[in-house]
PDB file of N, CA and C in Angstrom:
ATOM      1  N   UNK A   1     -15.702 -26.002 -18.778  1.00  0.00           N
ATOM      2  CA  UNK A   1     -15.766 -24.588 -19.088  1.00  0.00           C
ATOM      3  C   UNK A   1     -16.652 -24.411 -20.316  1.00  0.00           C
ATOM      4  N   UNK A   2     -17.702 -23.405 -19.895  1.00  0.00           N
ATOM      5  CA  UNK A   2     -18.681 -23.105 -21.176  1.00  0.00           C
ATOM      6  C   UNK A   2     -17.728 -22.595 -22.313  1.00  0.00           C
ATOM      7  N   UNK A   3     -18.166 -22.236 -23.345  1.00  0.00           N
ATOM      8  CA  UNK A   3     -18.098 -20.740 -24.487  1.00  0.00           C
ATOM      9  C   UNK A   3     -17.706 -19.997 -24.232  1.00  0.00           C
ATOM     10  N   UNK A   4     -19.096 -19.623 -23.479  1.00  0.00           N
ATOM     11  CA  UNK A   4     -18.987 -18.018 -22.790  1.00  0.00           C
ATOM     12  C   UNK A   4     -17.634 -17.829 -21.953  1.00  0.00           C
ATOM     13  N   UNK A   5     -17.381 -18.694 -21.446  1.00  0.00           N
ATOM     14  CA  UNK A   5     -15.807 -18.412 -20.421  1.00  0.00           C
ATOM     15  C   UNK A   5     -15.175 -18.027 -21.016  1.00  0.00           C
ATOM     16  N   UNK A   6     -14.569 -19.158 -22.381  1.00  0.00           N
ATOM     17  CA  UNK A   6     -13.623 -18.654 -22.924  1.00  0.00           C
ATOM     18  C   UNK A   6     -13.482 -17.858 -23.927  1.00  0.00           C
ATOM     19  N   UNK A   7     -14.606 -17.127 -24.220  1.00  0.00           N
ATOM     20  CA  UNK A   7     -15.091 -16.000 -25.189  1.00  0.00           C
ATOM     21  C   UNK A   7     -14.184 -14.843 -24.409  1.00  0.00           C
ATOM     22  N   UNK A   8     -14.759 -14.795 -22.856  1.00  0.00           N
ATOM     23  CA  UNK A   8     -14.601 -13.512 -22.263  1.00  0.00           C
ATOM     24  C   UNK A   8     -12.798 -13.592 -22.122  1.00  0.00           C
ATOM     25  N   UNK A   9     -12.424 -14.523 -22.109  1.00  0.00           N
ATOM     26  CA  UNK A   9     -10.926 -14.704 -21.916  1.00  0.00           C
ATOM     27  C   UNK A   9     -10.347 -14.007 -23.038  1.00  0.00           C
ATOM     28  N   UNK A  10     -10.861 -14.068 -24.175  1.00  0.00           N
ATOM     29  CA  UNK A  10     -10.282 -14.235 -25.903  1.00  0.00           C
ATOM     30  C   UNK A  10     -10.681 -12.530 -25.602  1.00  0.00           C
ATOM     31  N   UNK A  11     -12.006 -12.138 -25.061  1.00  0.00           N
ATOM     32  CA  UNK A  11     -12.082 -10.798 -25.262  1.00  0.00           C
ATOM     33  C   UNK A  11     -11.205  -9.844 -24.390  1.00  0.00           C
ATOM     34  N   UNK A  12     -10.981  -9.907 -23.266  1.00  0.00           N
ATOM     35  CA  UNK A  12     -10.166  -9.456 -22.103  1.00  0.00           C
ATOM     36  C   UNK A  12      -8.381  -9.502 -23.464  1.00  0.00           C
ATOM     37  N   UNK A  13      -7.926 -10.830 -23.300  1.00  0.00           N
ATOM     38  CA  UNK A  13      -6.423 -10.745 -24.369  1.00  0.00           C
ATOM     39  C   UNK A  13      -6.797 -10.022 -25.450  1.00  0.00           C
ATOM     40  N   UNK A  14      -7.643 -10.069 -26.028  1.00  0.00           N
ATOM     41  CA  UNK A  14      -7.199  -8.815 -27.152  1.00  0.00           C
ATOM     42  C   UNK A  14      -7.225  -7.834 -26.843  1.00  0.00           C
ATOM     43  N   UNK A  15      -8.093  -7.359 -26.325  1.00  0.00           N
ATOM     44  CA  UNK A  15      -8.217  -5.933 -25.723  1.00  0.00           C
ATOM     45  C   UNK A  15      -7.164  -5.251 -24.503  1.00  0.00           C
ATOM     46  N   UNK A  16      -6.421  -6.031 -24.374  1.00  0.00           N
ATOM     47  CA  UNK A  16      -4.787  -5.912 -23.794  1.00  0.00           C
ATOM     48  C   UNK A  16      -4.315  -5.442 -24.527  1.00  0.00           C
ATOM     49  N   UNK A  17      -4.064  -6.924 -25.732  1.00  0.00           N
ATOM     50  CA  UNK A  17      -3.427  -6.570 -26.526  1.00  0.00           C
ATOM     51  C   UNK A  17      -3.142  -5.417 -27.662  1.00  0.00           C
ATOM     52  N   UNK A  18      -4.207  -5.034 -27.902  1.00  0.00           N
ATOM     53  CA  UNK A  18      -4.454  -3.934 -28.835  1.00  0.00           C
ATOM     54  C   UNK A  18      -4.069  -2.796 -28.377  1.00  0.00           C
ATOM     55  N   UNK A  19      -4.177  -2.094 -26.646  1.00  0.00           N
ATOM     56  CA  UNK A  19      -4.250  -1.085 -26.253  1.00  0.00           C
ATOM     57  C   UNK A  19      -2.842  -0.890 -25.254  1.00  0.00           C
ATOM     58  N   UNK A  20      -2.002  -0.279 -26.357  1.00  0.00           N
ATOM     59  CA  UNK A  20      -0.531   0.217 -25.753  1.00  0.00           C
ATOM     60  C   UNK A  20      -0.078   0.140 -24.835  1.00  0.00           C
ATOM     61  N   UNK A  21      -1.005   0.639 -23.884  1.00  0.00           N
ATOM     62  CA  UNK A  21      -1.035   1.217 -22.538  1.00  0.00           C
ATOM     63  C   UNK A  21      -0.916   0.341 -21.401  1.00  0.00           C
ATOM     64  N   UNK A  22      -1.483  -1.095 -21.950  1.00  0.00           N
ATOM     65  CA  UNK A  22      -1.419  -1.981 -21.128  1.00  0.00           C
ATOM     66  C   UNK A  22      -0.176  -2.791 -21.290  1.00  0.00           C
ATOM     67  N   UNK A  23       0.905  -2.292 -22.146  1.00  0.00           N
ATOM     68  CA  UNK A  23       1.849  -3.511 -22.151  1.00  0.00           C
ATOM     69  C   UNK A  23       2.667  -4.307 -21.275  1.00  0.00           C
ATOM     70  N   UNK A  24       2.814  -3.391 -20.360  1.00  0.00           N
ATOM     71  CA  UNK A  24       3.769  -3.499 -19.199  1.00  0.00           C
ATOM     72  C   UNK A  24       2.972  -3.719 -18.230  1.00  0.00           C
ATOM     73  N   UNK A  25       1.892  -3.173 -17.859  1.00  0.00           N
ATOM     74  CA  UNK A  25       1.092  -4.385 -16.602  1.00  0.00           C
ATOM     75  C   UNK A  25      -0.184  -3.248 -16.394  1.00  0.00           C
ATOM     76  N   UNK A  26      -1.391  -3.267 -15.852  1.00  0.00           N
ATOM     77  CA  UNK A  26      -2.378  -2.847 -15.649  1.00  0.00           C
ATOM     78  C   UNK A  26      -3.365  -2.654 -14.487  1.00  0.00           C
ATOM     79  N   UNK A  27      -3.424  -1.116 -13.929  1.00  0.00           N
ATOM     80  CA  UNK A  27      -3.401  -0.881 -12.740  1.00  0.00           C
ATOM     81  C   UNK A  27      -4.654  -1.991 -12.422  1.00  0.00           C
ATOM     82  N   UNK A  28      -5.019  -1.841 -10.905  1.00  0.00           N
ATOM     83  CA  UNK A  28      -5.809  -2.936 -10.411  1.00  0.00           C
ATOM     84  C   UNK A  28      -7.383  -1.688 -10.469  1.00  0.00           C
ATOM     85  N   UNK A  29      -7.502  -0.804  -9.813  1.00  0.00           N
ATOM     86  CA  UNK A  29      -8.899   0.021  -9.726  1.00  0.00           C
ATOM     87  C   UNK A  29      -9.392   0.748 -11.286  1.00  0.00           C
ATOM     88  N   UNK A  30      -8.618   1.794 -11.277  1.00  0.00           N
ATOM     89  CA  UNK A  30      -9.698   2.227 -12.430  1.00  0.00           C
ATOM     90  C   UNK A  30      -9.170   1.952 -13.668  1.00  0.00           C
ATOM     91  N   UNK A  31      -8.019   0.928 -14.333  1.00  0.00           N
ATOM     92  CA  UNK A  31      -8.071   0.600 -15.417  1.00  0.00           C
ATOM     93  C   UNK A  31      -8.470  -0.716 -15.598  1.00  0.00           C
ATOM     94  N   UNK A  32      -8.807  -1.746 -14.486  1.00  0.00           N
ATOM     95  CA  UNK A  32     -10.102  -2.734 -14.549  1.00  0.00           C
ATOM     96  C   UNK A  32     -11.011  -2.416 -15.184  1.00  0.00           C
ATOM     97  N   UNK A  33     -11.854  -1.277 -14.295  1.00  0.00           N
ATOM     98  CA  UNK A  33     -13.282  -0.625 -14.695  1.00  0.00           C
ATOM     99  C   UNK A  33     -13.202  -0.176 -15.975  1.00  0.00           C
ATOM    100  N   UNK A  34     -12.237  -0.079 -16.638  1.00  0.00           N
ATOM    101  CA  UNK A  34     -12.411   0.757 -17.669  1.00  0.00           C
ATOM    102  C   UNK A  34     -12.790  -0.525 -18.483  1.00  0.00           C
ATOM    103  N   UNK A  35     -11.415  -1.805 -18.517  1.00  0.00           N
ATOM    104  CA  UNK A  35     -11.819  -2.517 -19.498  1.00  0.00           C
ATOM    105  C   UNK A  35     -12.875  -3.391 -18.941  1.00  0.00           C
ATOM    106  N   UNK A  36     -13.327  -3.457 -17.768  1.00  0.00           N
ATOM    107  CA  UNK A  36     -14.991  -3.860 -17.443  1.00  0.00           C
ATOM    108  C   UNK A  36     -15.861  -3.245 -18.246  1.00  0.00           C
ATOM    109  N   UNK A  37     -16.140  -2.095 -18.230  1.00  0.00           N
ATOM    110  CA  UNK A  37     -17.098  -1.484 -18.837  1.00  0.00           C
ATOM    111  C   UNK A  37     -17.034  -1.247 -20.352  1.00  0.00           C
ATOM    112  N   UNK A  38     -15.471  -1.305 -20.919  1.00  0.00           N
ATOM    113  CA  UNK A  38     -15.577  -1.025 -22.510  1.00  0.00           C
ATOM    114  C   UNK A  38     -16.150  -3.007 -22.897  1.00  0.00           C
ATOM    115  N   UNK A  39     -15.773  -3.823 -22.112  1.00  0.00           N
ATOM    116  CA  UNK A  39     -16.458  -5.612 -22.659  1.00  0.00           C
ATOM    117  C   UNK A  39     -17.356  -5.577 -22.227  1.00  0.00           C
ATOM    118  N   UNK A  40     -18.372  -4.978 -21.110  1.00  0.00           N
ATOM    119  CA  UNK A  40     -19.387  -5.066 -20.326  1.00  0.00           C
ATOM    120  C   UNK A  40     -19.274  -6.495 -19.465  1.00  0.00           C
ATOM    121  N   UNK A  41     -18.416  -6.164 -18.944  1.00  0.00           N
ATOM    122  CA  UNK A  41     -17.931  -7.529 -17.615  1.00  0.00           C
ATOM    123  C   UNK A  41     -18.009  -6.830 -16.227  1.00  0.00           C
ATOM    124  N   UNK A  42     -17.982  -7.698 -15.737  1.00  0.00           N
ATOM    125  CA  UNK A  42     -17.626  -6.853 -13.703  1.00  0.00           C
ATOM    126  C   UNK A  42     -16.338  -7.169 -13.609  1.00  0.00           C
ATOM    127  N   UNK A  43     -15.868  -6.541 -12.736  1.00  0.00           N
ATOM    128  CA  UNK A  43     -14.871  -6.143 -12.265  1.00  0.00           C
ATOM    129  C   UNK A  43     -14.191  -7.165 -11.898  1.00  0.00           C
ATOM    130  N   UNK A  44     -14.268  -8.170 -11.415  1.00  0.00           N
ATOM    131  CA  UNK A  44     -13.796  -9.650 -10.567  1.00  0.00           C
ATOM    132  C   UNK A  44     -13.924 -10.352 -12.076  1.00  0.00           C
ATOM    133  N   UNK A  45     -14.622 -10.623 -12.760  1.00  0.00           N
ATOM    134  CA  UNK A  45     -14.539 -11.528 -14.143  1.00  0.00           C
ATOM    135  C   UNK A  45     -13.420 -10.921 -15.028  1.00  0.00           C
ATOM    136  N   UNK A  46     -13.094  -9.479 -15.072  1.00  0.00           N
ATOM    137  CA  UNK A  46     -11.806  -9.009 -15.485  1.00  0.00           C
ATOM    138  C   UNK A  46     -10.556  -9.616 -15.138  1.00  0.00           C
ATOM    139  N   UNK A  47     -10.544  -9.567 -13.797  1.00  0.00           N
ATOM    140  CA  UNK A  47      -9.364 -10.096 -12.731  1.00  0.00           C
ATOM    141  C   UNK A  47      -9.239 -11.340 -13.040  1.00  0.00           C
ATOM    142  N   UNK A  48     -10.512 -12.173 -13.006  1.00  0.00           N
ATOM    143  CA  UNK A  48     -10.394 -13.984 -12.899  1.00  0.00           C
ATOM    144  C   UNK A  48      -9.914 -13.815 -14.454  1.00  0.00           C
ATOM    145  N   UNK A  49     -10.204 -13.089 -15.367  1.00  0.00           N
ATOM    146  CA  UNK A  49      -9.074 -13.312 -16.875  1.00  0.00           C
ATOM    147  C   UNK A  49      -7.449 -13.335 -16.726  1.00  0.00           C
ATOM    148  N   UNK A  50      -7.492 -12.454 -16.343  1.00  0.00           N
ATOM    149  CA  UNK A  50      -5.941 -11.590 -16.288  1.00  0.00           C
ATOM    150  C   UNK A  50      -5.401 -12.568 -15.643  1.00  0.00           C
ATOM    151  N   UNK A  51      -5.574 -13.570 -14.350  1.00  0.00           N
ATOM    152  CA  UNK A  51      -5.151 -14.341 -13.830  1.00  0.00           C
ATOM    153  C   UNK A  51      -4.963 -15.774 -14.910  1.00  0.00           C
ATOM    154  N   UNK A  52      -5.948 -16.004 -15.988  1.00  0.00           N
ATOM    155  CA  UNK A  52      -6.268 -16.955 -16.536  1.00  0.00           C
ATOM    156  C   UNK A  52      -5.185 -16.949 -17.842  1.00  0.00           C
ATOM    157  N   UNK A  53      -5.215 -15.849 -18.141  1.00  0.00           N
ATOM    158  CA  UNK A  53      -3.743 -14.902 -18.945  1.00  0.00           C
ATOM    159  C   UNK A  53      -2.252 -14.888 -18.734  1.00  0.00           C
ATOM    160  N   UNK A  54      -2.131 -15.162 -17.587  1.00  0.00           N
ATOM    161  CA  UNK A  54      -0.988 -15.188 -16.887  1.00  0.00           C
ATOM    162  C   UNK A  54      -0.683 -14.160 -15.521  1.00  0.00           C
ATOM    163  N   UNK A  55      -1.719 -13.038 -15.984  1.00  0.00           N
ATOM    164  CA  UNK A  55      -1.075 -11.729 -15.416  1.00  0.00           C
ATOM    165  C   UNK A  55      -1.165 -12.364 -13.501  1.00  0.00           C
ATOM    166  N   UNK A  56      -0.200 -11.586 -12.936  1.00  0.00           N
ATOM    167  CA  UNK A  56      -0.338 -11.892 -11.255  1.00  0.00           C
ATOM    168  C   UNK A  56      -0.636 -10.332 -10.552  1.00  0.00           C
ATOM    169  N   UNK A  57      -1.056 -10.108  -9.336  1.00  0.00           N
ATOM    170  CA  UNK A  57      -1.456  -8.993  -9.064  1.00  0.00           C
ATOM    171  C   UNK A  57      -0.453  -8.739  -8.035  1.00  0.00           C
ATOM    172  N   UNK A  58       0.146  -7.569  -8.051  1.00  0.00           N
ATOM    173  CA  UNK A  58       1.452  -7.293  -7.206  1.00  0.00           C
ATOM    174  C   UNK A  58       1.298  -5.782  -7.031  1.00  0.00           C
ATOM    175  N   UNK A  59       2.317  -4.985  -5.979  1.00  0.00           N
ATOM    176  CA  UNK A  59       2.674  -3.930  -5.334  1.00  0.00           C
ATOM    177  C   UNK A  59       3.982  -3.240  -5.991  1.00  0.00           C
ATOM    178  N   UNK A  60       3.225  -1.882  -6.865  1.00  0.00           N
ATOM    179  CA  UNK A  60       4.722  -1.797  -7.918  1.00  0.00           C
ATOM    180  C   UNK A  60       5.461  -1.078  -6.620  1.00  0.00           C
ATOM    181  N   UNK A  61       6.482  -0.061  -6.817  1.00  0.00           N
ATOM    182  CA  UNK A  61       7.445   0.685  -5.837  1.00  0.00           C
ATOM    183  C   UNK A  61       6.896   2.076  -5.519  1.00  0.00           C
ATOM    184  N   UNK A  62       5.873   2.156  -6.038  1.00  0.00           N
ATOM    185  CA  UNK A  62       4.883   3.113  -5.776  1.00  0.00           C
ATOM    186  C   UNK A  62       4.066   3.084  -4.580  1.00  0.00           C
ATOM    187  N   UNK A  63       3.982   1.802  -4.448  1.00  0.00           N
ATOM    188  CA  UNK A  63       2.809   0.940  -3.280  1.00  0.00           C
ATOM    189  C   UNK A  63       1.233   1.185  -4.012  1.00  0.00           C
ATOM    190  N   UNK A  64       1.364   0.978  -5.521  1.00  0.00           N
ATOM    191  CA  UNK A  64      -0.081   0.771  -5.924  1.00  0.00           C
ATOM    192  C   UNK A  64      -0.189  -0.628  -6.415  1.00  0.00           C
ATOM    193  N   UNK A  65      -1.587  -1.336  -6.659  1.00  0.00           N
ATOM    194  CA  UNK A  65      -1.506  -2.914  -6.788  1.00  0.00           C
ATOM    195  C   UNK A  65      -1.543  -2.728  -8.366  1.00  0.00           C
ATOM    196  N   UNK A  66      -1.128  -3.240  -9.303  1.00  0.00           N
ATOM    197  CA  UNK A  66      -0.922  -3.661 -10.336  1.00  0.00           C
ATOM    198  C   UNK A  66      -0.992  -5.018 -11.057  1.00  0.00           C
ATOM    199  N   UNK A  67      -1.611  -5.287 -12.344  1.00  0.00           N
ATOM    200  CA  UNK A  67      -1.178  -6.594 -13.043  1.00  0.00           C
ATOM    201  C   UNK A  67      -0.398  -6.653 -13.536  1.00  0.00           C
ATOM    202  N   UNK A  68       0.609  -7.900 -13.604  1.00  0.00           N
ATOM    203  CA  UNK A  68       1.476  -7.728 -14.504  1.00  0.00           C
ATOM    204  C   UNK A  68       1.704  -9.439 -14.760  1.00  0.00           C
ATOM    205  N   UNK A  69       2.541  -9.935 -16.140  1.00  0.00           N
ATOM    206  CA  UNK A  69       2.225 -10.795 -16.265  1.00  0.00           C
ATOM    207  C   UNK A  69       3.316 -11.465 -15.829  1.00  0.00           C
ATOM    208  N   UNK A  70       3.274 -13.019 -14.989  1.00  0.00           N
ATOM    209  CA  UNK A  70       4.585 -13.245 -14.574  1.00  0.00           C
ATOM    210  C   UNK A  70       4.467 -12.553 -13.010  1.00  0.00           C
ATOM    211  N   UNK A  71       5.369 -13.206 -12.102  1.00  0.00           N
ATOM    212  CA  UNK A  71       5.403 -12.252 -10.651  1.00  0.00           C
ATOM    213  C   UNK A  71       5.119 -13.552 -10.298  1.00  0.00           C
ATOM    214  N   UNK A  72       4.647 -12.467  -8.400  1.00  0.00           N
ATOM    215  CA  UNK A  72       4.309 -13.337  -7.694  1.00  0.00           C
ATOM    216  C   UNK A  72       2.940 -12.736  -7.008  1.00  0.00           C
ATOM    217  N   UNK A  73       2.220 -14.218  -6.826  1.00  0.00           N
ATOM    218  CA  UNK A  73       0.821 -14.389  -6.380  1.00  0.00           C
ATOM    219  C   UNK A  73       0.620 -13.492  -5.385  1.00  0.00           C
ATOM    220  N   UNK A  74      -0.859 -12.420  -5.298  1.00  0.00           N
ATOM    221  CA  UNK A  74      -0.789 -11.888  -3.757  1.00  0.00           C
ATOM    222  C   UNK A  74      -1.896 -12.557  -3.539  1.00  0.00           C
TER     223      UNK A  74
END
């Protein structure tokens, strides 16, 4: 693993971390894009973090896909 990998990893966790909103888990469509575009990452290099983070991608009771950290694999 380059730098750069684990730069974008270090940048993705803080920027979790910092922003309230994400504490409890983080939708899969447009709050990706958001933190895609506030690190200037794509959309799938977001995801391959969050996975690298812990987070797993799941179906809340809503039936929307969500991250959250912990769960189970879809």
């Amino acid at each position: 693993m380059d730098r750069g990998e684990d730069k974008h990893a270090v940048d993705v966790g803080k920027y979790i971390s910092k922003n309230g909103r994400f504490k409890s888990f983080v939708y899969d469509s447009r709050e990706i894009r958001t933190i895609a575009n506030n690190l200037g990452l794509k959309t799938d290099r977001v995801r391959a973090e969050l996975r690298k983070l812990g987070y797993c991608l799941i179906m809340n009771n809503n039936g929307r896909m969500v991250w959250k950290r912990g769960g189970v694999f879809i």
